[in-house]
Protein backbone atom coordinates (compact mmCIF):
# COMPACT_ATOMS: atom_id res chain seq x y z
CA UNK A 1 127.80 48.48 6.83
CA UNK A 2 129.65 48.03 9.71
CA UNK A 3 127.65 45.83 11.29
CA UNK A 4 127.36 43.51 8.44
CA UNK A 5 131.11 43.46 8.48
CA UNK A 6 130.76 42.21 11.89
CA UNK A 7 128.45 39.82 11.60
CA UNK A 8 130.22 38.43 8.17
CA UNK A 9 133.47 38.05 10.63
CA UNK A 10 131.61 36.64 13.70
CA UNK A 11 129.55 34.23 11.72
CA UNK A 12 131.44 33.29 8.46
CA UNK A 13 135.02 33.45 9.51
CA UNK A 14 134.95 32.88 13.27
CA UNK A 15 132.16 30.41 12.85
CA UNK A 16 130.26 31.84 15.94
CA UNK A 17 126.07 30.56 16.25
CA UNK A 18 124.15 32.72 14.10
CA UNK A 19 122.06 34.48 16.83
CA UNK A 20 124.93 35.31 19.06
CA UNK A 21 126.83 37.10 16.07
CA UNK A 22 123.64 38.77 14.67
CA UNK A 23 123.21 40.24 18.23
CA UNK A 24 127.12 40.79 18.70
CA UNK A 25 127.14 42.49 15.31
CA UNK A 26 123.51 44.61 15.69
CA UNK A 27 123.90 45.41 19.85
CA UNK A 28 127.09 46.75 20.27
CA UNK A 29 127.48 50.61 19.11
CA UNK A 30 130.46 51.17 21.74
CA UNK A 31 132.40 48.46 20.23
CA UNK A 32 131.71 49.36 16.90
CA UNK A 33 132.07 52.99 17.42
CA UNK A 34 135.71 52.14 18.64
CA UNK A 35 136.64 49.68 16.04
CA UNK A 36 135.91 52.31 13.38
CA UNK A 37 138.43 54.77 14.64
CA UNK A 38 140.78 52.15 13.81
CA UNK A 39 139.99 51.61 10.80
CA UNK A 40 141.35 53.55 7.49
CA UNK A 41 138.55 54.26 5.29
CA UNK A 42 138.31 56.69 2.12
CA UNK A 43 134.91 56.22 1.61
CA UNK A 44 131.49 54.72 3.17
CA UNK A 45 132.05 51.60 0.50
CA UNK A 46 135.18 50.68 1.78
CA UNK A 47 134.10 50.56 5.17
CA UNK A 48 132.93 46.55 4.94
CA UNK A 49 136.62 45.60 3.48
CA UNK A 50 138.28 47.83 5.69
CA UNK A 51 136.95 46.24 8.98
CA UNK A 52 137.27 42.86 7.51
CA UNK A 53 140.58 42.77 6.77
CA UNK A 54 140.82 44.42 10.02
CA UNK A 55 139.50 41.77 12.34
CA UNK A 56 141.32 39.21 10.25
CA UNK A 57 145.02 40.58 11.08
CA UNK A 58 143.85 42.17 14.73
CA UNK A 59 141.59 39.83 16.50
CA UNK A 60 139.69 41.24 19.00
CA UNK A 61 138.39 40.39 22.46
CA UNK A 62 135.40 38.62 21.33
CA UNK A 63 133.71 39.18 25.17
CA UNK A 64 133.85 43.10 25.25
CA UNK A 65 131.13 43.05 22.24
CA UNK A 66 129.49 40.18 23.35
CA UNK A 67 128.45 41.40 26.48
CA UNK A 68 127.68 44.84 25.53
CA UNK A 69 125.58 42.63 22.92
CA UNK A 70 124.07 41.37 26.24
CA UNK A 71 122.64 44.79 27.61
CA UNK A 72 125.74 45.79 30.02
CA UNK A 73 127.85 49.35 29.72
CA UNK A 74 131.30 48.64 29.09
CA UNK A 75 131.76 50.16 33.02
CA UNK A 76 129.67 47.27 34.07
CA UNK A 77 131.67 44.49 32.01
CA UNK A 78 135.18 45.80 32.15
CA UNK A 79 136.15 43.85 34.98
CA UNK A 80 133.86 40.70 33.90
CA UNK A 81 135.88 40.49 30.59
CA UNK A 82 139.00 37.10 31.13
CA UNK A 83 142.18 37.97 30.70
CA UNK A 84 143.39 34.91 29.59
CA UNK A 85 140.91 34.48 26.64
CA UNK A 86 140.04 35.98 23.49
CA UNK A 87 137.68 33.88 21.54
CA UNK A 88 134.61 33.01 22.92
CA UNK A 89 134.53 29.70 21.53
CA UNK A 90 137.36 29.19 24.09
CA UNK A 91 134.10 29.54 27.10
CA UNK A 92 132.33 26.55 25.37
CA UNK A 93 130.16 26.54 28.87
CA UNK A 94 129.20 30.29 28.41
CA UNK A 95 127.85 29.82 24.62
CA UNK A 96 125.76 26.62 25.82
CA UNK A 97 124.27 28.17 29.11
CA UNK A 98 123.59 31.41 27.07
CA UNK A 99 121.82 29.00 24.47
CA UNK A 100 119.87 27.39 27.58
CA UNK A 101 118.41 31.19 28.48
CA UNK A 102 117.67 32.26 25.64
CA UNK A 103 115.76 28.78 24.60
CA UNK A 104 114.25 29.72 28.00
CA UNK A 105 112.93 33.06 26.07
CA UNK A 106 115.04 35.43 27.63
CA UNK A 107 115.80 38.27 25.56
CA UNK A 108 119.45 38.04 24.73
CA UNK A 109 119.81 42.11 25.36
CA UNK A 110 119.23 41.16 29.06
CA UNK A 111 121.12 38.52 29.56
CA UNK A 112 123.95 40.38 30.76
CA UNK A 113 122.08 41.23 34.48
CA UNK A 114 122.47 37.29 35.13
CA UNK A 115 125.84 38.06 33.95
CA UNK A 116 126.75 40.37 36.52
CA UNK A 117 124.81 39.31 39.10
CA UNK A 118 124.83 35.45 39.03
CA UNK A 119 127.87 34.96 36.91
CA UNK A 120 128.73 31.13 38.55
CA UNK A 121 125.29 30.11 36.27
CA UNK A 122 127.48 30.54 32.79
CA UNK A 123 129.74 27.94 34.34
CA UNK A 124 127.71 25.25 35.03
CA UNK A 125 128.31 22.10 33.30
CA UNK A 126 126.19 20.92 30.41
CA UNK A 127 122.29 19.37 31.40
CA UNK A 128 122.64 21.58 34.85
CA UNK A 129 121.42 25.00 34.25
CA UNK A 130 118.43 23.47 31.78
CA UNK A 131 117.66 20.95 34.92
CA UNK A 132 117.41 23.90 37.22
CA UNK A 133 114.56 25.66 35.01
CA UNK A 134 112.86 22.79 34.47
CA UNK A 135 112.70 22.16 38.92
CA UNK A 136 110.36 25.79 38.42
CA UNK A 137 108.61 24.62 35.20
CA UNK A 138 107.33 21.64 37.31
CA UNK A 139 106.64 23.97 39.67
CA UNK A 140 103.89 25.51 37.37
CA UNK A 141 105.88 28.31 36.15
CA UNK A 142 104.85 29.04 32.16
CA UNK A 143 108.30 30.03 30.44
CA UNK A 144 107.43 33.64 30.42
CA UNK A 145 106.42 34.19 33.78
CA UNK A 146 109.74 32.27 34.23
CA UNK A 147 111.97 34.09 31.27
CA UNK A 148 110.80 37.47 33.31
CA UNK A 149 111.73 36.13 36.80
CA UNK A 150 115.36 34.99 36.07
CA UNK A 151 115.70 38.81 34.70
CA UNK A 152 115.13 40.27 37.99
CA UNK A 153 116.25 37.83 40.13
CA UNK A 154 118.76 35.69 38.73
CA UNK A 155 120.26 34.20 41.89
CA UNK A 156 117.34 31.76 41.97
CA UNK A 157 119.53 29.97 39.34
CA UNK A 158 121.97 29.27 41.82
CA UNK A 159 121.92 26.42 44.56
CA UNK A 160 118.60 24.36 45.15
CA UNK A 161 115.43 25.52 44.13
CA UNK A 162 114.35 28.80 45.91
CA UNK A 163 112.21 27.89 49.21
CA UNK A 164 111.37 31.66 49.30
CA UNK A 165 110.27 32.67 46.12
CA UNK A 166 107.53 29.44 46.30
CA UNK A 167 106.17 30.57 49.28
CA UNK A 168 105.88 34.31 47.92
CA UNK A 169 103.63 33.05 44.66
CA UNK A 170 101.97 30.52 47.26
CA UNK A 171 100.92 33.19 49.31
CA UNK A 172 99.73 35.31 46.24
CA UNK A 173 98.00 32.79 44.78
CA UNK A 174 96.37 32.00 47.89
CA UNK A 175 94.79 35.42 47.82
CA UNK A 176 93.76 35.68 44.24
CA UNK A 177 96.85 37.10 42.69
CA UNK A 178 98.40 34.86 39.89
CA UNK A 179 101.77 34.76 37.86
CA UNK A 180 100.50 37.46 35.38
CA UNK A 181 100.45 40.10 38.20
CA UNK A 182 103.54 39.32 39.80
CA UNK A 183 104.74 39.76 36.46
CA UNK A 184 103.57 42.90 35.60
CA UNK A 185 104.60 43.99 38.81
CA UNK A 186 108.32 42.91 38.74
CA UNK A 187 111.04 45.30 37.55
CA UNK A 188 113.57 44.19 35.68
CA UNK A 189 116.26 46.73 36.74
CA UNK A 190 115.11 45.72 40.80
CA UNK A 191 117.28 42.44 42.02
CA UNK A 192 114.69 40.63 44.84
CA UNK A 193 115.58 39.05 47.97
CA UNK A 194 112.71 36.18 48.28
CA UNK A 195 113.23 35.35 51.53
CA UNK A 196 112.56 39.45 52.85
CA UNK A 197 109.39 39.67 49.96
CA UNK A 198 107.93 36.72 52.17
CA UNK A 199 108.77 38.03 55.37
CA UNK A 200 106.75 41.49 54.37
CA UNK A 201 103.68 39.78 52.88
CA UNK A 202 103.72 37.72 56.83
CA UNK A 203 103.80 41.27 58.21
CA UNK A 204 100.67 42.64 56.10
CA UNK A 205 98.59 39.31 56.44
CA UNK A 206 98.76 39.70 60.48
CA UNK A 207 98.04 43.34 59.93
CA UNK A 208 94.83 42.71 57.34
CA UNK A 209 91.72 41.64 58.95
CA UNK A 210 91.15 39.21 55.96
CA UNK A 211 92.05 37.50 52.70
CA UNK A 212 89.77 40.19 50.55
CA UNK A 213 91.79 43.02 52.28
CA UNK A 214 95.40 41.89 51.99
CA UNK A 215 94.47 41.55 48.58
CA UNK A 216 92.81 44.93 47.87
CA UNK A 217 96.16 46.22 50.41
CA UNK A 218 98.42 44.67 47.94
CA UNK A 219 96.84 45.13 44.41
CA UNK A 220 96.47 49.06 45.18
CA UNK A 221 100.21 49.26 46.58
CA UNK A 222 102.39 46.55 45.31
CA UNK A 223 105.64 48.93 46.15
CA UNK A 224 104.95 47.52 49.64
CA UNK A 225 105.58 44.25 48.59
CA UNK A 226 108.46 44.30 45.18
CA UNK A 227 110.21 47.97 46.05
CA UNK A 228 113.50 47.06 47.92
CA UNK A 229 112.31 43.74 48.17
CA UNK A 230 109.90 44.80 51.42
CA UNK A 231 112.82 45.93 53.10
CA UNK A 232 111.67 49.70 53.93
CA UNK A 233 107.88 48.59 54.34
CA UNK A 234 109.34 46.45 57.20
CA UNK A 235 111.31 49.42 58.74
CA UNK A 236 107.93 51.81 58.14
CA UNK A 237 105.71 49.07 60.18
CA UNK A 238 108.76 48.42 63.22
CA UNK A 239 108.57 51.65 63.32
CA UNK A 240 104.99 53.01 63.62
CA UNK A 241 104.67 50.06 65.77
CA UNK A 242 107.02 51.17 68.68
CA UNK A 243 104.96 54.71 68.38
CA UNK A 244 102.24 52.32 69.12
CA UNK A 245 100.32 51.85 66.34
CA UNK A 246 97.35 49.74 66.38
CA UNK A 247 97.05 47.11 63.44
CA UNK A 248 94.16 49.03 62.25
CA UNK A 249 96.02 51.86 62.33
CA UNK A 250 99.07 50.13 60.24
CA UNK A 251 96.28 48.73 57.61
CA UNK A 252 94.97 52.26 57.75
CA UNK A 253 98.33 53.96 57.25
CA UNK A 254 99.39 51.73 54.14
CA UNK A 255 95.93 52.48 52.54
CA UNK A 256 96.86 55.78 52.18
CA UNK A 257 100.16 55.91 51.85
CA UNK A 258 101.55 59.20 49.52
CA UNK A 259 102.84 57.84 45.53
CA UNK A 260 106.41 58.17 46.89
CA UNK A 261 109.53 55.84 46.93
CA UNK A 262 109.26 53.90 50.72
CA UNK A 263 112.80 54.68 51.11
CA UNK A 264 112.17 58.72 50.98
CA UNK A 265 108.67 58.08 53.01
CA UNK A 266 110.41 56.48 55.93
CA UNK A 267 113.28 59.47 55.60
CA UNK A 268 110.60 61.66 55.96
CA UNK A 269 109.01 60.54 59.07
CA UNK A 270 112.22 60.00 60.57
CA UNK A 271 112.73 63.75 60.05
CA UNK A 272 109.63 65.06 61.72
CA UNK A 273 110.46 62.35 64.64
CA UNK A 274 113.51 64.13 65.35
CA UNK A 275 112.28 68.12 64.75
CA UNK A 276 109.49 66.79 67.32
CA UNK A 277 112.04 65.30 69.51
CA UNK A 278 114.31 68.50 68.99
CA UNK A 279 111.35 71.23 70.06
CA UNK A 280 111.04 68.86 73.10
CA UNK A 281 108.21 67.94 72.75
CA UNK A 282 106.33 65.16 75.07
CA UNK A 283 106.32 61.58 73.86
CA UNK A 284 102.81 61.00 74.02
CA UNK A 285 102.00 64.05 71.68
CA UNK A 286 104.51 62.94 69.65
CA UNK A 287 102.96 59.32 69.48
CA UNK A 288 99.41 61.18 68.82
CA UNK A 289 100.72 62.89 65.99
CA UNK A 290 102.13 60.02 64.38
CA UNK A 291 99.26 57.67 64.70
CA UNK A 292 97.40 60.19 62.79
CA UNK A 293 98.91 61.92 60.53
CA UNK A 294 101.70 59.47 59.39
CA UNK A 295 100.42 58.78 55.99
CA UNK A 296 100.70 62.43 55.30
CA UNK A 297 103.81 63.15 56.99
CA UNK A 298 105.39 60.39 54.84
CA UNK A 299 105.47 62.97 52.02
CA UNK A 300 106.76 66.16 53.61
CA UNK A 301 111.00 66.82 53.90
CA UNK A 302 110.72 69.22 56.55
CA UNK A 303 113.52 72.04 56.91
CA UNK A 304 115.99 71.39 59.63
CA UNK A 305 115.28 72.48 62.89
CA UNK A 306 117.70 75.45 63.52
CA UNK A 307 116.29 76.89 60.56
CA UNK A 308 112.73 76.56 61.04
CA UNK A 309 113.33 78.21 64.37
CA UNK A 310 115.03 80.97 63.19
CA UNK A 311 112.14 81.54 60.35
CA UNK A 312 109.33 80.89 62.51
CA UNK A 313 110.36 83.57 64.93
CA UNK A 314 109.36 81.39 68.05
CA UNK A 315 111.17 79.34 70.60
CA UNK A 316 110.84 75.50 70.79
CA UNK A 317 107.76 75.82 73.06
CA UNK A 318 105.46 78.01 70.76
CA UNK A 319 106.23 75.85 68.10
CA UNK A 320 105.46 72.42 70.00
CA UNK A 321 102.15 74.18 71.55
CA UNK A 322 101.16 75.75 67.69
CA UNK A 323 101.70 71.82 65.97
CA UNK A 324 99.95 70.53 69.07
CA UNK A 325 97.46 72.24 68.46
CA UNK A 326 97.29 71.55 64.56
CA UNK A 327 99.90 69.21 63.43
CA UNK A 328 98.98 69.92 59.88
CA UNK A 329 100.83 73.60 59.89
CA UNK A 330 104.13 71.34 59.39
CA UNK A 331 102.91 71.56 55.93
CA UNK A 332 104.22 74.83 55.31
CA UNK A 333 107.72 73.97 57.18
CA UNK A 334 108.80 71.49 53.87
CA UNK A 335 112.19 72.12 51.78
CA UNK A 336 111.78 74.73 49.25
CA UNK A 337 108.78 76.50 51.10
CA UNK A 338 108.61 80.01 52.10
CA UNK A 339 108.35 79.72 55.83
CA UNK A 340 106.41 82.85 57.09
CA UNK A 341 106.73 83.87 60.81
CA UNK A 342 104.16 82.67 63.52
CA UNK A 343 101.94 85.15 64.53
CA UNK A 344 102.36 87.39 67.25
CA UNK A 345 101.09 85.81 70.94
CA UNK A 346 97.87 87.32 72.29
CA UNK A 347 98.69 90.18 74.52
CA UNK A 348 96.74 88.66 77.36
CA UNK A 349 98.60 85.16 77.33
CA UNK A 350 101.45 86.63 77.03
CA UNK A 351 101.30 88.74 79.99
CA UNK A 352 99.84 86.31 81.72
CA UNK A 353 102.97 84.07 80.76
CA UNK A 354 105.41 86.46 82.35
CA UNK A 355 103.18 86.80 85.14
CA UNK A 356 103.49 83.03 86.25
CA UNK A 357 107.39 83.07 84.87
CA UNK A 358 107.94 85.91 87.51
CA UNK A 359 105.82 84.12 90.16
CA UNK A 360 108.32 81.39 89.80
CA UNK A 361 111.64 83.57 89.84
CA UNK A 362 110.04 85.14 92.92
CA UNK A 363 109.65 81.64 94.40
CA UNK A 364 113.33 81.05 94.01
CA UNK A 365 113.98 84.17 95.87
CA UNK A 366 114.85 86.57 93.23
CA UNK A 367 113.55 90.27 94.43
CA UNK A 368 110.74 91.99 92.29
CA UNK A 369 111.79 94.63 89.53
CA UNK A 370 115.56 93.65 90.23
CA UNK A 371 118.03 93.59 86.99
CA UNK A 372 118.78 90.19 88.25
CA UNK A 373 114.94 89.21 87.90
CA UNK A 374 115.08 90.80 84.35
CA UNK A 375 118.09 89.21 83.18
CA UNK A 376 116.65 85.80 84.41
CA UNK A 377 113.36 86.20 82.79
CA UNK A 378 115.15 86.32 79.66
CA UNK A 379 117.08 83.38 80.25
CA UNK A 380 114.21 80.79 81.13
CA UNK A 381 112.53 78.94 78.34
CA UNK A 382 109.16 77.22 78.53
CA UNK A 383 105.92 77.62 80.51
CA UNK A 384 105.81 78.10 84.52
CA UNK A 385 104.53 74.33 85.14
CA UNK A 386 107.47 72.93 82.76
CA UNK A 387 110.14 75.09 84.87
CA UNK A 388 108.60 73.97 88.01
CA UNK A 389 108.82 70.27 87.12
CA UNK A 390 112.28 70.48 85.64
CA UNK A 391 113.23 72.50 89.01
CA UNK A 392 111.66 69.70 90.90
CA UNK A 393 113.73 66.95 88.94
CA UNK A 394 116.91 68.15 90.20
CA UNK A 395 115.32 68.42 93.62
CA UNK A 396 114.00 64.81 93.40
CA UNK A 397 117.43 63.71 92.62
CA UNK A 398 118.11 63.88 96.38
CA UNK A 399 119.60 67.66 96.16
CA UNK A 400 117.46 69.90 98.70
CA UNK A 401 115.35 72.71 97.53
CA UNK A 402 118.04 75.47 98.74
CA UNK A 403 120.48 74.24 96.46
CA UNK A 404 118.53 73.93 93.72
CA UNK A 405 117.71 77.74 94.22
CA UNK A 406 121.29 78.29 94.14
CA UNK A 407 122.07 76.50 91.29
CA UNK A 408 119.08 77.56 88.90
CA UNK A 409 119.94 81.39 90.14
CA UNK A 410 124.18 80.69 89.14
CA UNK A 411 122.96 79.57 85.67
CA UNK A 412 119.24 80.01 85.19
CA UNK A 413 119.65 77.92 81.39
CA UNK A 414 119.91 74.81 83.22
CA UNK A 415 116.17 75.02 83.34
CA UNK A 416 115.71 75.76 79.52
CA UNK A 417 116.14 71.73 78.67
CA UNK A 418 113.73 69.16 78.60
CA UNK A 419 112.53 67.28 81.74
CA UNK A 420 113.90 63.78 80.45
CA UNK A 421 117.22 65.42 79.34
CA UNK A 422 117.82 67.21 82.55
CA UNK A 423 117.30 64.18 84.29
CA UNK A 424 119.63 61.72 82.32
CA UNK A 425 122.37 63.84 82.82
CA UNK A 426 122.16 64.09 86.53
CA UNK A 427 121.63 60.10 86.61
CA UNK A 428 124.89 60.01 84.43
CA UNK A 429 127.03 61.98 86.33
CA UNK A 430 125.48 60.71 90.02
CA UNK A 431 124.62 57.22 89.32
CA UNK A 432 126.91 56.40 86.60
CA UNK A 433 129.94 58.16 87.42
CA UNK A 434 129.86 58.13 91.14
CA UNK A 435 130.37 62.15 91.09
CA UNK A 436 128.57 63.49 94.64
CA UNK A 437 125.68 65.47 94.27
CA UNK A 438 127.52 68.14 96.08
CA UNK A 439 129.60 68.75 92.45
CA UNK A 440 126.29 69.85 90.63
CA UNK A 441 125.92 72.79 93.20
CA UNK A 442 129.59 73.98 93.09
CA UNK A 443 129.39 73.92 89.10
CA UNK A 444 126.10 73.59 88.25
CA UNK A 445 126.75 74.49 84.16
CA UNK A 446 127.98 71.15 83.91
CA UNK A 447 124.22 70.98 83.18
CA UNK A 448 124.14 73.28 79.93
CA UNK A 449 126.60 70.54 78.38
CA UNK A 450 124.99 67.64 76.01
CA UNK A 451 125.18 64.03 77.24
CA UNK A 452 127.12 63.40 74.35
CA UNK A 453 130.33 65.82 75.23
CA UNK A 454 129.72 64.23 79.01
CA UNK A 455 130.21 60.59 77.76
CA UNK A 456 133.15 61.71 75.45
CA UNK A 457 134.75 63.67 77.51
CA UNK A 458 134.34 61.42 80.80
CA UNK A 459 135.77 58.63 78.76
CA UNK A 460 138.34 59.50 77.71
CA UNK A 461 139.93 60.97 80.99
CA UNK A 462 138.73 57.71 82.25
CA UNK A 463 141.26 56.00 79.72
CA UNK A 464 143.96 59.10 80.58
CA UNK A 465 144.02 58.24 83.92
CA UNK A 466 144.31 54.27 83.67
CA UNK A 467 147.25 55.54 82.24
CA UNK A 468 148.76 57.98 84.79
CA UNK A 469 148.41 60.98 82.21
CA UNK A 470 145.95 63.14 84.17
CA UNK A 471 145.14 63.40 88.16
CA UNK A 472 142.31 61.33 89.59
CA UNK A 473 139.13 62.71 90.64
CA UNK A 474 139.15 65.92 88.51
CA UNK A 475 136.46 68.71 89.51
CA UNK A 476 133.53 68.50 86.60
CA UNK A 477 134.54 71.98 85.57
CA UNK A 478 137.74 70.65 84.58
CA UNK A 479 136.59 68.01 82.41
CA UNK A 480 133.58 69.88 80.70
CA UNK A 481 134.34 73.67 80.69
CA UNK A 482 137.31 73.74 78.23
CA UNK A 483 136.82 74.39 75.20
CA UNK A 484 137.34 71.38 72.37
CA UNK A 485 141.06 72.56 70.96
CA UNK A 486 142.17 73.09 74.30
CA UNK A 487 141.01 69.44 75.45
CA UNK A 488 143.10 67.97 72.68
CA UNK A 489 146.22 70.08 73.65
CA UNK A 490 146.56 69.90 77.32
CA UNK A 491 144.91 66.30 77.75
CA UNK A 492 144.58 64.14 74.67
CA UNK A 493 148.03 65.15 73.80
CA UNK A 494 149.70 63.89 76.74
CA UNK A 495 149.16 60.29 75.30
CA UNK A 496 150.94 59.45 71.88
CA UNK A 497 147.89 57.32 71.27
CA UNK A 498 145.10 59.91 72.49
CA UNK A 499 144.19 61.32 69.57
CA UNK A 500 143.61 57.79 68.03
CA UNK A 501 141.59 56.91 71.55
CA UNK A 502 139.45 59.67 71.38
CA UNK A 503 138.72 58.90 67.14
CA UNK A 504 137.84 55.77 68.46
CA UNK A 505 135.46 56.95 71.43
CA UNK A 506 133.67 59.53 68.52
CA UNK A 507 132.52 56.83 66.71
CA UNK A 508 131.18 54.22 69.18
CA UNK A 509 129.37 56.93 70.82
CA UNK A 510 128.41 57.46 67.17
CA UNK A 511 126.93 54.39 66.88
């Protein structure tokens, strides 16, 4: 009854087109809902009469229920409704243009998405919007192939005619897929970017052998092509690509990619990139794993690494050596699994393990069956061979071999990092910063510390001194050792602008 009232008032008295104040009156249960707690109403037959005589003394804002009426929340229009009108006869542009879409056959209820997202359409002036739809009828577009693409992707109303979206449906149809599959394939809650849609489909025809495939590529995943507008398919290809994936391999990995959004794939394999990365291990096995197992990988959320660790029972090496081994037992590491621990190491390798590990403390001149040797033994992590070469990086670096003894026998941990990482730090702190290699002996823990509290921390004592807060040349120890409270007290402090210095440092090294 209500809504007859409404449509009486829209139609009758404010003399409104019939079809915009049927759908004001039928489409709008927020506005209605709210107009009836205004009303008076004894019983359910006074309810016409009541909202009647309502409207007539307390016009309303004829836009709120006309573009609710248009398939918008009232959070979505509040800030699209004009304050300085009421009436919508007062938008004579907006009635005609809205008239011009829905003679188009778009269904009034979604009008309001070109609303929101290409608002500058509902001004244009009369003979301009219908010119624009008839540039992509001539184009061959039928009107509901055309009705469905101004839905979810309005902004081809706006400016010239868009270059992109032609070449997308040229390329299509150029490989056997016509308007009614784009159109079945088009959402009309997505919002498409033409110009990135084309740029993907350029990036799976070099990757497709032929025609026949692209299409077969495409047909089975069209995600690939609509979801985020190509956007993440792009990001999944750069980046399989610099782990050196072949274009067989790409095709390959798209074929059987998991029935998950690309977005959460791509998370995924960033993940394992960086637990791989984080049990150190090599780059190459990481690239193997990759350019095998990707398009399962893209559909496991592994736990963090800390954690894993900790469950598994097992330092980084025995968990790089078990997924060499069988990348495939990352399958029980995923979120909401119950990770079990790895098994226990065969007695023999293990001894033999500590056999080499003590053949190499012995090297360094530790003596046999010491407490020294003991404590050490516990300290080192990773096979003989990967101790050796990290030993011989720092010796490499242009320190001699008695020094490195030294060093490695001070703080024995300095060993427990990754080849590459040990030797980025020392070309940092040698090459970079000019320190002499002479520093690393007399405080070799500067080691233990990430590259990330060296550039931070170098930095900004860099920017202290240009300043004449802090001495030049400070020992390493100075700069590194102290802890992160007592660097902002006794340093950053002595600036009135440090603190806002070293904010500044965070996030560029951040980036």
């Amino acid at each position: 009854m209500a809504e007859e009232a409404m449509l009486d008032y829209f139609y009758s008295t404010r003399g409104l087109q019939y079809m915009v104040a049927e759908g004001m009156s039928k489409n709008s249960p927020v506005f209605i809902d709210n107009l009836l707690k205004k009303v008076d109403c004894v019983s359910a037959s006074d309810i016409h009469q009541s909202i009647t005589k309502h409207l007539r003394f307390h016009p309303v804002n004829e836009f709120e229920p006309f573009l609710e009426s248009s398939g918008l929340k009232p959070t979505e229009f509040s800030h699209l409704v004009p304050c300085d009108k009421l009436f919508l006869d007062d938008d004579v542009l907006l009635l005609e243009n809205h008239h011009v879409l829905c003679y188009c056959g778009i269904d009034p209820k979604k009008i309001g998405k070109v609303y929101k997202e290409a608002r500058e359409v509902f001004g244009y002036e009369t003979g301009v919007l219908a010119s624009k739809i008839k540039a992509y009828e001539d184009l061959g577009f039928s009107r509901g192939f055309l009705s469905k693409l101004i839905v979810c992707s309005p902004s081809i109303l706006i400016g010239d005619t868009n270059v992109g979206l032609a070449k997308v449906l040229e390329m299509l149809k150029s490989v056997g897929l016509d308007f009614d599959w784009v159109v079945k394939n088009l959402s009309d809650e997505a919002c498409y970017e033409w110009s990135s849609v084309y740029r993907v489909l350029s990036v799976l025809r070099e990757i497709c052998f032929d025609e026949d495939e692209l299409c077969g590529l495409i047909k089975k995943h069209p995600r690939l092509v609509f979801e985020d507008s190509g956007k993440w398919t792009l990001v999944l290809a750069g980046f399989e690509t610099k782990l050196g994936s072949s274009r067989s391999e790409l095709c390959s990995l798209f074929q059987k990619l998991p029935q998950i959004q690309l977005e959460e794939c791509v998370s995924n394999l960033r993940q394992c990139f960086l637990f791989l990365k984080e049990i150190e291990m090599e780059d190459d096995e990481i690239r193997k794993v990759f350019r095998s197992h990707s398009w399962w990988l893209g559909s496991c959320r592994l736990k963090k690494t800390s954690s894993l660790l900790i469950n598994l029972k097992a330092w980084k090496s025995r968990v790089c050596d078990v997924v060499k081994e069988n990348p495939e037992e990352m399958k029980k590491w995923t979120m909401g699994s119950k990770i079990q621990p790895l098994p226990a190491m065969d007695a023999d390798a293990d001894k033999e393990s500590d056999t080499m590990k003590t053949q190499f403390l012995l090297d360094l001149g530790y003596e046999e069956n010491s407490k020294e040797m003991e404590l050490a033994l516990k300290s080192f992590r990773g096979r003989r061979s990967e101790l050796r070469e990290r030993f011989d990086v720092l010796v490499n670096s242009g320190l001699n071999e008695k020094d490195v003894k030294d060093m490695v026998k001070a703080s024995p941990t300095i060993l427990s990092q990754a080849s590459d990482v040990l030797e980025s730090k020392v070309n940092y702190l040698v090459n970079e910063l000019g320190y002499p290699l002479s520093s690393l002996v007399a405080f070799p823990s500067c080691l233990k510390f990430t590259i990330q509290r060296m550039k931070l921390r170098c930095a900004m004592f860099s920017w202290l001194q240009a300043r004449g807060k802090v001495a030049p040349n400070l020992a390493l120890s100075t700069i590194l050792a102290c802890s992160d409270k007592y660097f902002v007290s006794f340093f950053v402090n002595r600036d009135p602008d440090g603190l806002n210095q070293l904010e500044d440092l965070k996030k560029k090294l951040a980036l």
